[in-house]
PDB file of N, CA and C in Angstrom:
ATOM      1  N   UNK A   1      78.144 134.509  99.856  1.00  0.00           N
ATOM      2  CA  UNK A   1      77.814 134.653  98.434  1.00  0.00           C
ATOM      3  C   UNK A   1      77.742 133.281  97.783  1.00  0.00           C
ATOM      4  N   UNK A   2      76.720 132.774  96.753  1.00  0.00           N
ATOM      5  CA  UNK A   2      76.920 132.041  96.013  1.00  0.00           C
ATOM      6  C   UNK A   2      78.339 131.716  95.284  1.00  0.00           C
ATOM      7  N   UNK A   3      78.621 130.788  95.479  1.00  0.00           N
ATOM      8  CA  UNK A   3      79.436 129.782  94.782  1.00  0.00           C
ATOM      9  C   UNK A   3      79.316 129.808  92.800  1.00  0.00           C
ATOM     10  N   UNK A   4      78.166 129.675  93.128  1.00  0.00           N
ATOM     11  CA  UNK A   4      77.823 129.619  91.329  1.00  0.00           C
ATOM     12  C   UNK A   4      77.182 131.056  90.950  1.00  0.00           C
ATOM     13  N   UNK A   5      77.432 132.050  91.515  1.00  0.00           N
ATOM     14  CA  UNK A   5      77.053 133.504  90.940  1.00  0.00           C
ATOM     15  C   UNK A   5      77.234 133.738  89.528  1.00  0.00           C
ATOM     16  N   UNK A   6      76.357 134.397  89.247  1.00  0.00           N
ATOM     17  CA  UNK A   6      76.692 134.631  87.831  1.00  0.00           C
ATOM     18  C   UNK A   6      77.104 135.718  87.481  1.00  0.00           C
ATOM     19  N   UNK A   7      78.043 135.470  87.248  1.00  0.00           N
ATOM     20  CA  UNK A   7      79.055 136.600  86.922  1.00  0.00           C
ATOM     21  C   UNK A   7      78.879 137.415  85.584  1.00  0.00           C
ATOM     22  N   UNK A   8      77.840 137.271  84.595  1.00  0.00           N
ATOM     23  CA  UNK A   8      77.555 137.802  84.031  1.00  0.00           C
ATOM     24  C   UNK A   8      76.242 139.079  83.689  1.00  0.00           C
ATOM     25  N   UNK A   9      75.556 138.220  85.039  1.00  0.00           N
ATOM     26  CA  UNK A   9      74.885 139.317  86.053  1.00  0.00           C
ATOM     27  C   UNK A   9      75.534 140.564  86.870  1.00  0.00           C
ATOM     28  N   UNK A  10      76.406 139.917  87.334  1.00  0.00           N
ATOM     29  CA  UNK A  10      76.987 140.944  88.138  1.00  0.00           C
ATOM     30  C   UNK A  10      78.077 141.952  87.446  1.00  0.00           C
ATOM     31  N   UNK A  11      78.328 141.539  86.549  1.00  0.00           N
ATOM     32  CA  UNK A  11      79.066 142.548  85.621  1.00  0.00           C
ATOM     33  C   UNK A  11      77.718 143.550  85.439  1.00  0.00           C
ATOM     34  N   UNK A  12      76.873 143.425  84.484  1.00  0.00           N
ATOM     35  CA  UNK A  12      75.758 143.778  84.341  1.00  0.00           C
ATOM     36  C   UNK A  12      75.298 144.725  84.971  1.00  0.00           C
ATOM     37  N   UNK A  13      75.134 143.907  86.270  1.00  0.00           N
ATOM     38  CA  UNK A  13      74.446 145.426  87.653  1.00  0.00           C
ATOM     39  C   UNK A  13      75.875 145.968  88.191  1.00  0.00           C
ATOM     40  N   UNK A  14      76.672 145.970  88.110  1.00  0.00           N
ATOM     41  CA  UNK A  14      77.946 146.971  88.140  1.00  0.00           C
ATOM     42  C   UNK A  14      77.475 148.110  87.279  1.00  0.00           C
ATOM     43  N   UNK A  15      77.827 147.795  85.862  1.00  0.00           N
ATOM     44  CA  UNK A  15      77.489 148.718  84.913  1.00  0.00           C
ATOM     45  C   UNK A  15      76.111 149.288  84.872  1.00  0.00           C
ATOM     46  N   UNK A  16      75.190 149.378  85.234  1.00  0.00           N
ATOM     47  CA  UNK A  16      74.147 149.617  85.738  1.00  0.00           C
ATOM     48  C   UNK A  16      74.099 150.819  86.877  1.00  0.00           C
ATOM     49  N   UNK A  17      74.815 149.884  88.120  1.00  0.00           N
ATOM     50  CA  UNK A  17      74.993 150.989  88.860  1.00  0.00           C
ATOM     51  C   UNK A  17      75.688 152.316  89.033  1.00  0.00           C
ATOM     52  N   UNK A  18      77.197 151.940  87.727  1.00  0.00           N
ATOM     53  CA  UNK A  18      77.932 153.268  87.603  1.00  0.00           C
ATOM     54  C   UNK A  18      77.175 154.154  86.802  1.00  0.00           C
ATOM     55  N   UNK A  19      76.328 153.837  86.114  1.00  0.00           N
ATOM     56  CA  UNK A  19      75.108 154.806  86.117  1.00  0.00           C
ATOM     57  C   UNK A  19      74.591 155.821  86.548  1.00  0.00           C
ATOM     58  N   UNK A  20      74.546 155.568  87.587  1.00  0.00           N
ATOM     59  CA  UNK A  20      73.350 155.903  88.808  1.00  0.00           C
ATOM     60  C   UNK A  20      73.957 156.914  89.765  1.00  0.00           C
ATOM     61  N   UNK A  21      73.246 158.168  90.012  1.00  0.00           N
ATOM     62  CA  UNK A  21      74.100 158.596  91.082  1.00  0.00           C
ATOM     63  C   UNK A  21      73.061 158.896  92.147  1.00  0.00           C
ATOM     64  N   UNK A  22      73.841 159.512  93.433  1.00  0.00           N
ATOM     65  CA  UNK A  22      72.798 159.534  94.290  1.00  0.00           C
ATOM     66  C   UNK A  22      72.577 161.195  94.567  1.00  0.00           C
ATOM     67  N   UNK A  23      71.772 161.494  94.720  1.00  0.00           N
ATOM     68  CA  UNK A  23      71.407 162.958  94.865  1.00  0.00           C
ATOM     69  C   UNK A  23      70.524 163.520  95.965  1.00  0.00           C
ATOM     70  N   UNK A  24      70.833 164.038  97.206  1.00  0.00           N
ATOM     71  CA  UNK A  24      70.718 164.432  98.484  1.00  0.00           C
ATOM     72  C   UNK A  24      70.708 163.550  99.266  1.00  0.00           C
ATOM     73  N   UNK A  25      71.538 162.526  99.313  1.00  0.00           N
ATOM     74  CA  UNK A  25      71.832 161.271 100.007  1.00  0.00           C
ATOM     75  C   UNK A  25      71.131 161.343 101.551  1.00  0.00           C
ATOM     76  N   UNK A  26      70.406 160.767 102.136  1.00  0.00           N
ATOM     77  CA  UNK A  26      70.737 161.062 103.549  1.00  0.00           C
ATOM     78  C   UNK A  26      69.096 161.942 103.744  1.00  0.00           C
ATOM     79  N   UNK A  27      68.698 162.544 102.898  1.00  0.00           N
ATOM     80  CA  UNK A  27      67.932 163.606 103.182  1.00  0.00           C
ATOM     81  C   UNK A  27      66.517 163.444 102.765  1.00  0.00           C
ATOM     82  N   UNK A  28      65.513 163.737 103.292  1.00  0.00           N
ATOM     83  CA  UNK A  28      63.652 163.525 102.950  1.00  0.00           C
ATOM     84  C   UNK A  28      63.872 163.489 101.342  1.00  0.00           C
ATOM     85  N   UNK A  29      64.391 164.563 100.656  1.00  0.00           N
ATOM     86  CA  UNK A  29      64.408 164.863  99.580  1.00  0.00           C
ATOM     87  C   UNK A  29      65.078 164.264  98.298  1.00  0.00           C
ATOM     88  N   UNK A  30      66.025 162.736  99.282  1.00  0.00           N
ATOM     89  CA  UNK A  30      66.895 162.151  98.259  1.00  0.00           C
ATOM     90  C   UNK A  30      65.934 161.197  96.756  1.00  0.00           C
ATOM     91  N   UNK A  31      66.949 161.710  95.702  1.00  0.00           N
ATOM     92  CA  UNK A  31      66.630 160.521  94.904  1.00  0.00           C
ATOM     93  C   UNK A  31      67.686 160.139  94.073  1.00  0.00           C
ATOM     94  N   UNK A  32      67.455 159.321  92.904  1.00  0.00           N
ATOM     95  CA  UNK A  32      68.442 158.437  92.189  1.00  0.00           C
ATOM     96  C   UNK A  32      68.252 159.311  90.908  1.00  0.00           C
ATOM     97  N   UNK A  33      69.312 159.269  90.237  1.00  0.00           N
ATOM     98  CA  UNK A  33      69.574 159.530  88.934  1.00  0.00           C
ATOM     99  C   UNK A  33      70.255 159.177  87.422  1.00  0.00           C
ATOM    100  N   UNK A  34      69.837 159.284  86.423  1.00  0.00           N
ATOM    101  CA  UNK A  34      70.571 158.776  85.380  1.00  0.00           C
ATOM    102  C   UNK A  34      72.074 159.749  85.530  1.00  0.00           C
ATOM    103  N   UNK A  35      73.016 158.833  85.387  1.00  0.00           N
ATOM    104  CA  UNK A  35      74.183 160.093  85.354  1.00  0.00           C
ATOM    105  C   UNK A  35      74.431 160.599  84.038  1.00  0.00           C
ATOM    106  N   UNK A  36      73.625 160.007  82.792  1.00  0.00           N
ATOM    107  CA  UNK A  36      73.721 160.431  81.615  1.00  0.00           C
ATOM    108  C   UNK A  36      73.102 161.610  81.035  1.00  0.00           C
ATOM    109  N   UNK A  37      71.645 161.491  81.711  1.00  0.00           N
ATOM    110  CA  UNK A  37      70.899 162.745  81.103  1.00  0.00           C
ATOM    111  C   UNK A  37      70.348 163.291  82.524  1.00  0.00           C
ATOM    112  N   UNK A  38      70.426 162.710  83.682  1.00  0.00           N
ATOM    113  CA  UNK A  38      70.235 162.904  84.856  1.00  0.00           C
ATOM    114  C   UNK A  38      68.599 163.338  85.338  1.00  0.00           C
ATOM    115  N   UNK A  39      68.042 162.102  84.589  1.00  0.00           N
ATOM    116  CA  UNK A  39      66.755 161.976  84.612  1.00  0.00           C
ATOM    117  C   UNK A  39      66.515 161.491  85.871  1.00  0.00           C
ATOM    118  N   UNK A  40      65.338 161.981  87.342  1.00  0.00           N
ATOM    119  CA  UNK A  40      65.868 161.938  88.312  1.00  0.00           C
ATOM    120  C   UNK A  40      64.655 161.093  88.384  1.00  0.00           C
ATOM    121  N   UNK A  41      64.841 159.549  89.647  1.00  0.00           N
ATOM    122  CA  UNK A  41      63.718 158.989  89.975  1.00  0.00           C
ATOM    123  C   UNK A  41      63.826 158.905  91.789  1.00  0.00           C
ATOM    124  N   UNK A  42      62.641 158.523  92.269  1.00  0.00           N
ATOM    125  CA  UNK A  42      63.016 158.254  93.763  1.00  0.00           C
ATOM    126  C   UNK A  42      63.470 157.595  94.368  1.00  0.00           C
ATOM    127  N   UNK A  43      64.521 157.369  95.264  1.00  0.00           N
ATOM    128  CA  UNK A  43      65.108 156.149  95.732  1.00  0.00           C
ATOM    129  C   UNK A  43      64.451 155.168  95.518  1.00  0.00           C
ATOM    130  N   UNK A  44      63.262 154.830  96.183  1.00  0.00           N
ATOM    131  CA  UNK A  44      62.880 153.466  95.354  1.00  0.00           C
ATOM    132  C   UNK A  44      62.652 153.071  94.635  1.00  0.00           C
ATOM    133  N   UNK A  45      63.259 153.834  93.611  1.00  0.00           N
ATOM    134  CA  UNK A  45      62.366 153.266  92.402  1.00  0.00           C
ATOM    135  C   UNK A  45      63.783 152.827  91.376  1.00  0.00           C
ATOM    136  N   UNK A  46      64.707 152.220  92.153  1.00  0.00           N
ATOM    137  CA  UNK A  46      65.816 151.404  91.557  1.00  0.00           C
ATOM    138  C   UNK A  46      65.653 151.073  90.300  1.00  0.00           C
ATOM    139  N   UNK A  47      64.151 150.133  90.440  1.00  0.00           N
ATOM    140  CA  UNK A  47      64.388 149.026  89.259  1.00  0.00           C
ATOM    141  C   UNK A  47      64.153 149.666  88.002  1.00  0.00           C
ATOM    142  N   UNK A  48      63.048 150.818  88.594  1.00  0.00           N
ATOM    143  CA  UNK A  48      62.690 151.985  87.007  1.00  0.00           C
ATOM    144  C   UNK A  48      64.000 152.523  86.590  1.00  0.00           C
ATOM    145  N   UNK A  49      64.721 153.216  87.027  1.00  0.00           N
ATOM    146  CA  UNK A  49      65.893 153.528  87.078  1.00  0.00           C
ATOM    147  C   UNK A  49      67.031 152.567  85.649  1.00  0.00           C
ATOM    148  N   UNK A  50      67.054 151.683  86.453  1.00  0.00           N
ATOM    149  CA  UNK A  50      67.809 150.708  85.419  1.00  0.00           C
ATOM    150  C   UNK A  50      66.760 150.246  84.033  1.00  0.00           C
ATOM    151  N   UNK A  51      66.071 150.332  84.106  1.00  0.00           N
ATOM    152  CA  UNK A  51      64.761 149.932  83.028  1.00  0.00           C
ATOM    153  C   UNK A  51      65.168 150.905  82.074  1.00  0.00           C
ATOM    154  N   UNK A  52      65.437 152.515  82.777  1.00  0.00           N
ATOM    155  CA  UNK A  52      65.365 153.564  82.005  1.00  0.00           C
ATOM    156  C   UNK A  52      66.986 153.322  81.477  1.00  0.00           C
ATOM    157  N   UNK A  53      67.630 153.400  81.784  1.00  0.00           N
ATOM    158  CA  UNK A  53      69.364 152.945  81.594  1.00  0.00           C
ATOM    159  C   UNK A  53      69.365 151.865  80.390  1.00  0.00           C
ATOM    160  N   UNK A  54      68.838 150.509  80.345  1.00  0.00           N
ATOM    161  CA  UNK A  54      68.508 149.479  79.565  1.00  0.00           C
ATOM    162  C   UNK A  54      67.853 150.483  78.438  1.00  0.00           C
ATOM    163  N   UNK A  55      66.901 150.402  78.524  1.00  0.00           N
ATOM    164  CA  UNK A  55      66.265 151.128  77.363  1.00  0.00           C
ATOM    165  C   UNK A  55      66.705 152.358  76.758  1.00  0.00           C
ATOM    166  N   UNK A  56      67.540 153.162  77.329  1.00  0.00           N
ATOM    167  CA  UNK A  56      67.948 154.291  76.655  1.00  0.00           C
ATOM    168  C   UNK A  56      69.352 154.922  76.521  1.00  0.00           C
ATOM    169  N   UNK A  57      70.017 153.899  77.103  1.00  0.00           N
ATOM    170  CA  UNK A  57      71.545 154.531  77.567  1.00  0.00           C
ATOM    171  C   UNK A  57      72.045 153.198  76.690  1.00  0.00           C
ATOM    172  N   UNK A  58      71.945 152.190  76.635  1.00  0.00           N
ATOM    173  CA  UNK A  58      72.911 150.641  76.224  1.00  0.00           C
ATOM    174  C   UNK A  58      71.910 150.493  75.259  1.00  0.00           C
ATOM    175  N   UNK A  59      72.985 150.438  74.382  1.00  0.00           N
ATOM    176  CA  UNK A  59      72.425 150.240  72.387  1.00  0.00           C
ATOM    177  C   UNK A  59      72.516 148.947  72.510  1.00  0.00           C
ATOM    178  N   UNK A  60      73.812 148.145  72.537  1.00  0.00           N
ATOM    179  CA  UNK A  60      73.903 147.058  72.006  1.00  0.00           C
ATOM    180  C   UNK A  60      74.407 146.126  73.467  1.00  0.00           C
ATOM    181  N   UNK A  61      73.092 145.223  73.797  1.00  0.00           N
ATOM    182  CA  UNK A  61      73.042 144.255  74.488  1.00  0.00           C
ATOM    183  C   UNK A  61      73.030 143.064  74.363  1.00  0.00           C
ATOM    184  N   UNK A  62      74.005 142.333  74.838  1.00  0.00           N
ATOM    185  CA  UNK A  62      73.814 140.636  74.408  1.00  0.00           C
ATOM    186  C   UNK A  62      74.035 140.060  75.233  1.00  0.00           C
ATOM    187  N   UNK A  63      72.579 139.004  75.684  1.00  0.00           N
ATOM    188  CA  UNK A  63      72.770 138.198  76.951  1.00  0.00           C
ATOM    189  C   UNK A  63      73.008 136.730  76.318  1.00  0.00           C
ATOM    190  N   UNK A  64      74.066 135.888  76.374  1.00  0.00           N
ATOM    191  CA  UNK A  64      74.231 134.540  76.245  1.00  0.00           C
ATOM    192  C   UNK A  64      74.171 133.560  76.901  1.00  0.00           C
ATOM    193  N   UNK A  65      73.074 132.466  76.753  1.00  0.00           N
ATOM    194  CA  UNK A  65      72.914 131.732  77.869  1.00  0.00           C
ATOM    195  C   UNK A  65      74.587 130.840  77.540  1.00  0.00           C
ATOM    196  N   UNK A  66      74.700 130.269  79.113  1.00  0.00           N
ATOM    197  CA  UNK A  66      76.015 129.667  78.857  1.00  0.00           C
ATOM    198  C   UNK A  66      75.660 128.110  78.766  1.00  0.00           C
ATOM    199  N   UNK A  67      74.249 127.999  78.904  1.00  0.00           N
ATOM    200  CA  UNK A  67      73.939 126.386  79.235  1.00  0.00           C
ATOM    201  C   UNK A  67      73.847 126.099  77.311  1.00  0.00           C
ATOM    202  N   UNK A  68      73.457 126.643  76.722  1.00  0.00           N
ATOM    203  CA  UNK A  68      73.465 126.645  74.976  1.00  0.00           C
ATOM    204  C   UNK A  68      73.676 127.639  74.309  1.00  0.00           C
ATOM    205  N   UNK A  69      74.278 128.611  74.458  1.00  0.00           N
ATOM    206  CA  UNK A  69      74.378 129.629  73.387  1.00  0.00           C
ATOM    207  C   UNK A  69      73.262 130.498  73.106  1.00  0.00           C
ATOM    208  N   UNK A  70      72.313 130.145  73.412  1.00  0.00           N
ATOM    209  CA  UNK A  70      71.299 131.322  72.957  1.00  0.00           C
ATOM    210  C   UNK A  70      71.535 132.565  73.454  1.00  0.00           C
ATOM    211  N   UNK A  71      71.202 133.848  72.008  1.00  0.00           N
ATOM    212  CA  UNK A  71      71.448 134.704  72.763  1.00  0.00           C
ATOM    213  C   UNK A  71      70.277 135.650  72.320  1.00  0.00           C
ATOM    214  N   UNK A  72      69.746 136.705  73.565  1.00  0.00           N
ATOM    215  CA  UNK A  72      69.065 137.194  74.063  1.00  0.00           C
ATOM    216  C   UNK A  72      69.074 138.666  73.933  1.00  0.00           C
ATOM    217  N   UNK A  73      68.114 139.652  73.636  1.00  0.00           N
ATOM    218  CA  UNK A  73      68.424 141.083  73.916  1.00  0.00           C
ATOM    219  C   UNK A  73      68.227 141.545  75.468  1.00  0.00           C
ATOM    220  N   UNK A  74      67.706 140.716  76.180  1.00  0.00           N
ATOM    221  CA  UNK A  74      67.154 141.560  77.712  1.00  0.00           C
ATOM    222  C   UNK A  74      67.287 140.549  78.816  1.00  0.00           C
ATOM    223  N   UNK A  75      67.589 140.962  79.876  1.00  0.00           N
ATOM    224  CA  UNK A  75      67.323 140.108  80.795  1.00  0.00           C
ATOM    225  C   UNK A  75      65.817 138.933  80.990  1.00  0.00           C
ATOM    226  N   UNK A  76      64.692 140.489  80.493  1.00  0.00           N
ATOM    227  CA  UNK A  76      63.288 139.592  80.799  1.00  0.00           C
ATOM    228  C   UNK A  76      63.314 138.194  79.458  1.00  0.00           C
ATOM    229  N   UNK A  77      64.106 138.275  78.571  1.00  0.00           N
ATOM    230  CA  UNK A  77      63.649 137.207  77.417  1.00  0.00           C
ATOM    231  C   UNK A  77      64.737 135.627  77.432  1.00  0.00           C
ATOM    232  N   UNK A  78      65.919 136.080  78.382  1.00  0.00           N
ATOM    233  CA  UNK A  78      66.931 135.525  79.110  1.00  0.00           C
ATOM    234  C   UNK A  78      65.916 134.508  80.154  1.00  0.00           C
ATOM    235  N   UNK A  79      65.405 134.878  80.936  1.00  0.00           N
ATOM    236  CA  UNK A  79      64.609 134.759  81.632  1.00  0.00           C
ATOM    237  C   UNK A  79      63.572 133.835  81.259  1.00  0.00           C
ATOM    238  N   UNK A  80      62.656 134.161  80.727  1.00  0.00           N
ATOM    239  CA  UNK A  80      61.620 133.561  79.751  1.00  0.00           C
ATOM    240  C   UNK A  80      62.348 132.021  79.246  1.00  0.00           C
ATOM    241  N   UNK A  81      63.531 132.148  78.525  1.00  0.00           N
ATOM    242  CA  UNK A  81      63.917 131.095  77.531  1.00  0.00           C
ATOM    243  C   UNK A  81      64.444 130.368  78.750  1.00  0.00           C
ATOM    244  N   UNK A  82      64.937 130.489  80.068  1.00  0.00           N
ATOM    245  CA  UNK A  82      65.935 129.382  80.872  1.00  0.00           C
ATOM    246  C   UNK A  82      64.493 128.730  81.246  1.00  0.00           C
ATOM    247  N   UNK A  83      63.390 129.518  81.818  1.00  0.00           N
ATOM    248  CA  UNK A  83      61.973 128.648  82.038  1.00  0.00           C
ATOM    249  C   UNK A  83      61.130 127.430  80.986  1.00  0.00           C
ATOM    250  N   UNK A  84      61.513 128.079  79.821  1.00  0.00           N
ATOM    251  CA  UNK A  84      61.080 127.227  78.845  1.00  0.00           C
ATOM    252  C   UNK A  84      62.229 126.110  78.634  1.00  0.00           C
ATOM    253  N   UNK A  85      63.050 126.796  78.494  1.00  0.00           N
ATOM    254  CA  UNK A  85      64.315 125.575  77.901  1.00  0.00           C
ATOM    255  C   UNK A  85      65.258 124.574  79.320  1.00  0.00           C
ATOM    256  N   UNK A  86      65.387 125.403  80.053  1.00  0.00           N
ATOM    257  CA  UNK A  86      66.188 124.554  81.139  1.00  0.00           C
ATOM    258  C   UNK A  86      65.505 124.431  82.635  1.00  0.00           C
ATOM    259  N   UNK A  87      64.176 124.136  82.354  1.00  0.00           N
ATOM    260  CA  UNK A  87      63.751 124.144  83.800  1.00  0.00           C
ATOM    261  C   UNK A  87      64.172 123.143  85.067  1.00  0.00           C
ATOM    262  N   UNK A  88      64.997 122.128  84.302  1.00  0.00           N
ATOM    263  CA  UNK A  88      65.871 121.349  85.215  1.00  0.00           C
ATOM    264  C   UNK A  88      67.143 121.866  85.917  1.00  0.00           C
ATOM    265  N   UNK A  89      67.739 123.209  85.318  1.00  0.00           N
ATOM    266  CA  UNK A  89      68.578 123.803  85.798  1.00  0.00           C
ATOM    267  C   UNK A  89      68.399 124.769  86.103  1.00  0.00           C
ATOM    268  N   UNK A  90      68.539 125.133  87.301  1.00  0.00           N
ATOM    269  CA  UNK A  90      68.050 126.244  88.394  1.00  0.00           C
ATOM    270  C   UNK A  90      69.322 127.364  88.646  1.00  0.00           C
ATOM    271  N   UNK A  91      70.857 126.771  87.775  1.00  0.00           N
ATOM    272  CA  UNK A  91      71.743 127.612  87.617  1.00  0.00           C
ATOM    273  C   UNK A  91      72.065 128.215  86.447  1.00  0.00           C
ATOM    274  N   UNK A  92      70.778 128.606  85.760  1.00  0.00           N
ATOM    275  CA  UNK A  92      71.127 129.052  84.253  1.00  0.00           C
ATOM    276  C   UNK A  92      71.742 130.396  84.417  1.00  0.00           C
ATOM    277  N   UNK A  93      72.974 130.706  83.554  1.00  0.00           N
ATOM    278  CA  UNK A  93      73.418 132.046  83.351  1.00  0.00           C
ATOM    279  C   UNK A  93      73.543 132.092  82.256  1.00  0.00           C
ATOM    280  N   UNK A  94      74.020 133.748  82.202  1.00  0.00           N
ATOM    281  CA  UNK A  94      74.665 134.436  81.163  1.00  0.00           C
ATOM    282  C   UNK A  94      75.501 135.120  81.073  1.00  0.00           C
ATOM    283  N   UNK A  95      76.365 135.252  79.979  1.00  0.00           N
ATOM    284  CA  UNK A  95      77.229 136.333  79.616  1.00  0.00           C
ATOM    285  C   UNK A  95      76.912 137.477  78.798  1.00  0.00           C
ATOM    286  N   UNK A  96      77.444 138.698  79.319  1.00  0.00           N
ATOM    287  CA  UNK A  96      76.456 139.646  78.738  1.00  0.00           C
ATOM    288  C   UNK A  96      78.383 140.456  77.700  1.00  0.00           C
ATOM    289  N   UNK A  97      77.586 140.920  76.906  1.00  0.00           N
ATOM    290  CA  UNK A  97      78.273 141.965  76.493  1.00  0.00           C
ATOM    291  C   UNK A  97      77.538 143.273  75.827  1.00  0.00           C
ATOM    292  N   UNK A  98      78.124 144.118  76.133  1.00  0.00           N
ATOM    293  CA  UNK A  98      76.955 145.698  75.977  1.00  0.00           C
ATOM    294  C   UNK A  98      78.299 146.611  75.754  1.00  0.00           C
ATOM    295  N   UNK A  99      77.171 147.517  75.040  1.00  0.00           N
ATOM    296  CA  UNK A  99      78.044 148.770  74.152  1.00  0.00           C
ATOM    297  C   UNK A  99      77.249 150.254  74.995  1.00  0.00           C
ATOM    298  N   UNK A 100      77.434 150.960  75.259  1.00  0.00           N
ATOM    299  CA  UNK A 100      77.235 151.855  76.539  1.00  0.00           C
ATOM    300  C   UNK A 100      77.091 153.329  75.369  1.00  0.00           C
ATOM    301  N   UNK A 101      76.227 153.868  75.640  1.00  0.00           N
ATOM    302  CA  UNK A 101      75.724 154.884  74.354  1.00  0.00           C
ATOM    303  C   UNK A 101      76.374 156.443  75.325  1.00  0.00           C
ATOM    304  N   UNK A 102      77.353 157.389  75.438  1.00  0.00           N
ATOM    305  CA  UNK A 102      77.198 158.236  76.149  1.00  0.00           C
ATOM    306  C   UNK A 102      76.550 159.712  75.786  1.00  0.00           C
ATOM    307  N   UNK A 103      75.644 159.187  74.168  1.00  0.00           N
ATOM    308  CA  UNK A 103      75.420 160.298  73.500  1.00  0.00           C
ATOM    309  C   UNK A 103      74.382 160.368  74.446  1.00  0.00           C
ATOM    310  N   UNK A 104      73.487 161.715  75.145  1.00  0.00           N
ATOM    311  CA  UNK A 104      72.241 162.005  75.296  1.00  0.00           C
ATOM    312  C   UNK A 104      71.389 162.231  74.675  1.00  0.00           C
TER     313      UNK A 104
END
């Protein structure tokens, strides 16, 4: 594992993944699910999965870069700003903090 992981990522896809459940594990027929409203997608389709979680399950998201403070609603704009702003640093992170909606 990286040394310099970002641990504010990985909090992130933790919470993400307790999300997620798996449904006919093992079987032709398996797929992934929201565990909230249990909106069902196909195993591969992980990344939709969490897209759908981001967008509809977590109200209040805040990604902080740690290299300046900026802070961010999404990973993709997190993203965007370390390209524009720190392209000399190839270890940009963040700290996230999020509020987890369990209303459906």
């Amino acid at each position: 594992a990286n040394a310099d992981a970002n641990k504010g990522e990985e909090m992130y896809e933790e919470i993400l993944r307790s999300m997620i459940e798996k449904v006919n594990f093992g079987s032709s027929e398996a797929t992934i699910q929201c565990k909230i409203c249990k909106r069902s997608f196909k195993s591969v389709q992980t990344s939709n999965l969490k897209n759908h979680i981001e967008a509809k399950h977590i109200d209040y998201v805040k990604f902080t870069c740690t290299l300046c403070g900026g802070i961010f609603s999404s990973r993709a704009s997190f993203k965007t700003h370390t390209r524009n702003f720190h392209k000399e640093n190839h270890n940009a992170q963040f700290t996230v903090t999020a509020h987890l909606d369990d209303n459906v």
